[in-house]
C-alpha atoms as a PDB file:
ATOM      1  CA  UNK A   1       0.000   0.000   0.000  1.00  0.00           C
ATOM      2  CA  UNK A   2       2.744   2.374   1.246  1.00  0.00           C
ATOM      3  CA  UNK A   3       4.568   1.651  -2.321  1.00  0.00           C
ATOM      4  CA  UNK A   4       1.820   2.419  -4.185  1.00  0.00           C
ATOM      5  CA  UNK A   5       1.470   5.656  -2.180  1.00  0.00           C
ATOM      6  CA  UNK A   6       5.051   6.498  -3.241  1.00  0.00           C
ATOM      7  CA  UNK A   7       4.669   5.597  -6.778  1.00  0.00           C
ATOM      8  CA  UNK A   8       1.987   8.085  -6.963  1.00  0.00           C
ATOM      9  CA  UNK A   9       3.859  10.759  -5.322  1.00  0.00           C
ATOM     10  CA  UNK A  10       6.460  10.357  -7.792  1.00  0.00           C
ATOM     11  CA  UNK A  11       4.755  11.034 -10.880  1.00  0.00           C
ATOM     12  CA  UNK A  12       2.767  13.979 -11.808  1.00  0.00           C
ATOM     13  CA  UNK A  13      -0.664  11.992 -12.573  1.00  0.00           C
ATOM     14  CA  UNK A  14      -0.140  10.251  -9.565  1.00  0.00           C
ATOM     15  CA  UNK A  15       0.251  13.738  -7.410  1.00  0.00           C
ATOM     16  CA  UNK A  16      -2.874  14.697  -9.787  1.00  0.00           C
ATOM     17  CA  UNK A  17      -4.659  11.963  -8.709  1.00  0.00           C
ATOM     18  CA  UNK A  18      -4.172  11.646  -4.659  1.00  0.00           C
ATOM     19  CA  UNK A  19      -4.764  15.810  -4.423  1.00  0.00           C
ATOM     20  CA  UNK A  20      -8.083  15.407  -6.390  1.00  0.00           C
ATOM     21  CA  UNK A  21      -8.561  12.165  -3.642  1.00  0.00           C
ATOM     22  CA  UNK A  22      -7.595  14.213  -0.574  1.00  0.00           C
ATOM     23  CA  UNK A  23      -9.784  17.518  -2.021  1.00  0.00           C
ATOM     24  CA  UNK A  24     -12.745  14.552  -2.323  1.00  0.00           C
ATOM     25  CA  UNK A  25     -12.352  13.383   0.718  1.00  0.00           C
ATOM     26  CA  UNK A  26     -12.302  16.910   2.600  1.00  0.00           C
ATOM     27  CA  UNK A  27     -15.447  18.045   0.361  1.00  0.00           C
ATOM     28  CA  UNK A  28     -17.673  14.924   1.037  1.00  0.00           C
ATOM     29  CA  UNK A  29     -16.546  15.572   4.614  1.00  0.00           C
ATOM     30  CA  UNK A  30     -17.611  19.114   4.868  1.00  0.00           C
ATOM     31  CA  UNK A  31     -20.935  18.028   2.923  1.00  0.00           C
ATOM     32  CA  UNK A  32     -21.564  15.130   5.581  1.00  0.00           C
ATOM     33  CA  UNK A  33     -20.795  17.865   8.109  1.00  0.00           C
ATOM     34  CA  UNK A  34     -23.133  20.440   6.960  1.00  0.00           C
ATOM     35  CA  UNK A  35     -25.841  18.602   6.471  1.00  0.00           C
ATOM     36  CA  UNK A  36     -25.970  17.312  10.019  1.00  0.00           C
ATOM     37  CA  UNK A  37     -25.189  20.602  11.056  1.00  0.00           C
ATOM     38  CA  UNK A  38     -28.340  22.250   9.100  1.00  0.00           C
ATOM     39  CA  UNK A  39     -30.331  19.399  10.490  1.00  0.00           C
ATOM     40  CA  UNK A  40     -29.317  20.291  14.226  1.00  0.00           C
ATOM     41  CA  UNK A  41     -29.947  24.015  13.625  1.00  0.00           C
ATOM     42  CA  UNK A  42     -33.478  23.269  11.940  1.00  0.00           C
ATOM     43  CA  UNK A  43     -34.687  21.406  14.683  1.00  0.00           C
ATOM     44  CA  UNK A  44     -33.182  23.993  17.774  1.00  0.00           C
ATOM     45  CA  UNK A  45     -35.025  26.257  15.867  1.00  0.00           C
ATOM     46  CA  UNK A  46     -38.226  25.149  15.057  1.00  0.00           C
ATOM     47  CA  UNK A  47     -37.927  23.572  18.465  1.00  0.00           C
ATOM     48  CA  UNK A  48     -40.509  26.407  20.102  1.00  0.00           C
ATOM     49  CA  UNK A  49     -42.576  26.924  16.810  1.00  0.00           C
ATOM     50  CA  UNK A  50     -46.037  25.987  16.625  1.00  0.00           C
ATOM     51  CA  UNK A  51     -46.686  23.175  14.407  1.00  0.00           C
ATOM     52  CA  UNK A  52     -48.974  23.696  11.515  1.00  0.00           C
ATOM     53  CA  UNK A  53     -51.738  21.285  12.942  1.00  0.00           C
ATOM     54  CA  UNK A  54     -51.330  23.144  15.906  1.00  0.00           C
ATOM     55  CA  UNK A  55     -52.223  26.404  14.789  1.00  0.00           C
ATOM     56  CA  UNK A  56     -54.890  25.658  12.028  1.00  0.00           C
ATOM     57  CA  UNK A  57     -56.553  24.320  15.167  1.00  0.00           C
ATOM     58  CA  UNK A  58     -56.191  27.323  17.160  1.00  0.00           C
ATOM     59  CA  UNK A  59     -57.378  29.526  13.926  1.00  0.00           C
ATOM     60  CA  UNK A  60     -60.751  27.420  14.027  1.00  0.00           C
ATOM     61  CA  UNK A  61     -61.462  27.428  17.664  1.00  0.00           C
ATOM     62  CA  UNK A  62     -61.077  31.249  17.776  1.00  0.00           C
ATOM     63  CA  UNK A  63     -62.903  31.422  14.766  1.00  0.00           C
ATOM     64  CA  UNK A  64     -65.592  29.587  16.324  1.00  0.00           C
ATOM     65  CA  UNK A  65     -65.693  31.277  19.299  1.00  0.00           C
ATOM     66  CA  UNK A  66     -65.824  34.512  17.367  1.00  0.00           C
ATOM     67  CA  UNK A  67     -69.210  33.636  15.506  1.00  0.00           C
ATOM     68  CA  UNK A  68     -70.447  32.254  18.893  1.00  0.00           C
ATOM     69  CA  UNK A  69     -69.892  36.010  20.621  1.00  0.00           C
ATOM     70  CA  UNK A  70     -71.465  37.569  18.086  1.00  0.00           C
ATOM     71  CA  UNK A  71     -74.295  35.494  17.869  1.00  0.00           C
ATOM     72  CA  UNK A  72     -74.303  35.661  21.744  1.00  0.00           C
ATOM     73  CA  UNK A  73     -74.428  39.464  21.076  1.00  0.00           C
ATOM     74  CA  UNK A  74     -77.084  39.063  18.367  1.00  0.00           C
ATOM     75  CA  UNK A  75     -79.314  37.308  20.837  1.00  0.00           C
ATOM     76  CA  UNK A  76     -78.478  39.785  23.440  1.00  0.00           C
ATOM     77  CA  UNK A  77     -79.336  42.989  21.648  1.00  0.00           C
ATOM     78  CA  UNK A  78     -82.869  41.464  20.437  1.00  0.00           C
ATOM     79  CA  UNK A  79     -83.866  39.967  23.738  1.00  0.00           C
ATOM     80  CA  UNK A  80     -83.183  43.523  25.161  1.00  0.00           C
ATOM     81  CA  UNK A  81     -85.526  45.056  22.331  1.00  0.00           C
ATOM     82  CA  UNK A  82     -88.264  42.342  23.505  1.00  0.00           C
ATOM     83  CA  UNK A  83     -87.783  43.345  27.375  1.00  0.00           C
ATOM     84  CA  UNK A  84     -88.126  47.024  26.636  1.00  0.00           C
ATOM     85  CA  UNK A  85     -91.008  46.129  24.528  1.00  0.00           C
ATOM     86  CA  UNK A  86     -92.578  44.090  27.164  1.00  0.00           C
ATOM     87  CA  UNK A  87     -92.027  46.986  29.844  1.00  0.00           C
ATOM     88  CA  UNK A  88     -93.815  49.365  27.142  1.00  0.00           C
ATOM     89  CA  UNK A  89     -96.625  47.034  26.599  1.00  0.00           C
ATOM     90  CA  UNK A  90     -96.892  46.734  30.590  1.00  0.00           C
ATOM     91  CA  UNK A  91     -96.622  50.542  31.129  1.00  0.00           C
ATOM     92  CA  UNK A  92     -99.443  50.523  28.933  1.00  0.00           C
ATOM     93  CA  UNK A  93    -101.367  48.556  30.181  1.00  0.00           C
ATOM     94  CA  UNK A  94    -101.202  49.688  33.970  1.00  0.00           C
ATOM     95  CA  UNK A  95    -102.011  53.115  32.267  1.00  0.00           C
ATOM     96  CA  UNK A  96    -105.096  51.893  31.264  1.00  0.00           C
ATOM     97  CA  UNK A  97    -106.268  49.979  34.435  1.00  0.00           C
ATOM     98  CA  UNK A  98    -105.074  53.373  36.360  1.00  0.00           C
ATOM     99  CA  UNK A  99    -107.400  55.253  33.517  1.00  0.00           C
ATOM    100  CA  UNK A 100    -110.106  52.924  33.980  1.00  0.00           C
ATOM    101  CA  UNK A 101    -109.996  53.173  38.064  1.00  0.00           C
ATOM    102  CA  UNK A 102    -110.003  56.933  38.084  1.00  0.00           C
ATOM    103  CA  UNK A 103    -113.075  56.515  35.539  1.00  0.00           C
ATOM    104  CA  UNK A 104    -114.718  54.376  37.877  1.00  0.00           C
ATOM    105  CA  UNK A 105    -114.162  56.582  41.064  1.00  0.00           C
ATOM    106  CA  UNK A 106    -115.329  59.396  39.345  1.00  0.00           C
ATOM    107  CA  UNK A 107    -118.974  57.801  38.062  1.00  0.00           C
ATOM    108  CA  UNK A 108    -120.592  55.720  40.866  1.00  0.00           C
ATOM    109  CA  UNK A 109    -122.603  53.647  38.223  1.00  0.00           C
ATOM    110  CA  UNK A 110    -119.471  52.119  36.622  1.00  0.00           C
ATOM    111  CA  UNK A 111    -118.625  48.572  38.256  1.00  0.00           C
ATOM    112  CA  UNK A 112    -115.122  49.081  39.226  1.00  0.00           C
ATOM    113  CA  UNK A 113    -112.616  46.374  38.431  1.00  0.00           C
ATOM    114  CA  UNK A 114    -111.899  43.146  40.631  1.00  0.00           C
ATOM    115  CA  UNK A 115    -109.217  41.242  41.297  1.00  0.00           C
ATOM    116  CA  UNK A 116    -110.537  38.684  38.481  1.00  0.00           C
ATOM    117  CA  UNK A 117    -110.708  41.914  35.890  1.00  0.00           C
ATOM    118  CA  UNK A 118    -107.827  42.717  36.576  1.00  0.00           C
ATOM    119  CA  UNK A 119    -105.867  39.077  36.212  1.00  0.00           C
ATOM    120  CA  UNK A 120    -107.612  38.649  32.928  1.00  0.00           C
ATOM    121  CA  UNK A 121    -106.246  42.209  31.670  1.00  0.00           C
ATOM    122  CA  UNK A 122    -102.906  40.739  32.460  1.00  0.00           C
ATOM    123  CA  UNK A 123    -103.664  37.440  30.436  1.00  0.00           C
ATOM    124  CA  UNK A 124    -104.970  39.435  27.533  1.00  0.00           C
END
């Protein structure tokens, strides 16, 4: 082996030859190298990083939870129009049986209204 390393050395082919070897050898080393160098710095860095799966989840939770505030605030808004409808509607109404008492006080021929008149007022 060592005689065939000296045979090369002593012609200029042969020098040709073992510095494109050595040149090989130090350029598939580096390669080797970087490679599992690139791989270790990939994965330090997307260490911490949210996977993909990960955050397409997270999109359609908060997307979901977005749609269910504002429906929540849909349903909010028209069950406060109903309640201040209601309380209009029951204003009213206690105008009236107020109206109708004072009526009644006034004329002593009017029937004034019982407790039964006045639960069916409420119902109706």
């Amino acid at each position: 082996m060592w005689s065939i390393l000296v045979w090369l050395a002593g012609s200029k082919i042969g020098r040709a030859i073992l510095g494109v070897a050595i040149i090989g050898f130090f350029v598939v080393g580096f390669r080797i190298w970087l490679a599992a160098h690139d791989a270790s710095v990939a994965r330090q860095a997307t260490a911490q990083m949210v996977t993909r799966f990960e955050r397409d989840a997270l999109a359609s939770q908060l997307a979901t939870e977005r749609r269910l505030h504002t429906e929540a605030n849909r349903a909010a808004a028209e069950a406060t129009a109903r309640a201040a409808a209601t309380q209009k509607a029951n204003e009213a109404a206690n105008a009236e049986v107020e109206r109708l008492l004072a009526e009644a006080a006034k004329n002593g021929k009017l029937s004034r209204p019982t407790e039964e008149d006045r639960l069916w007022l409420d119902q109706h």
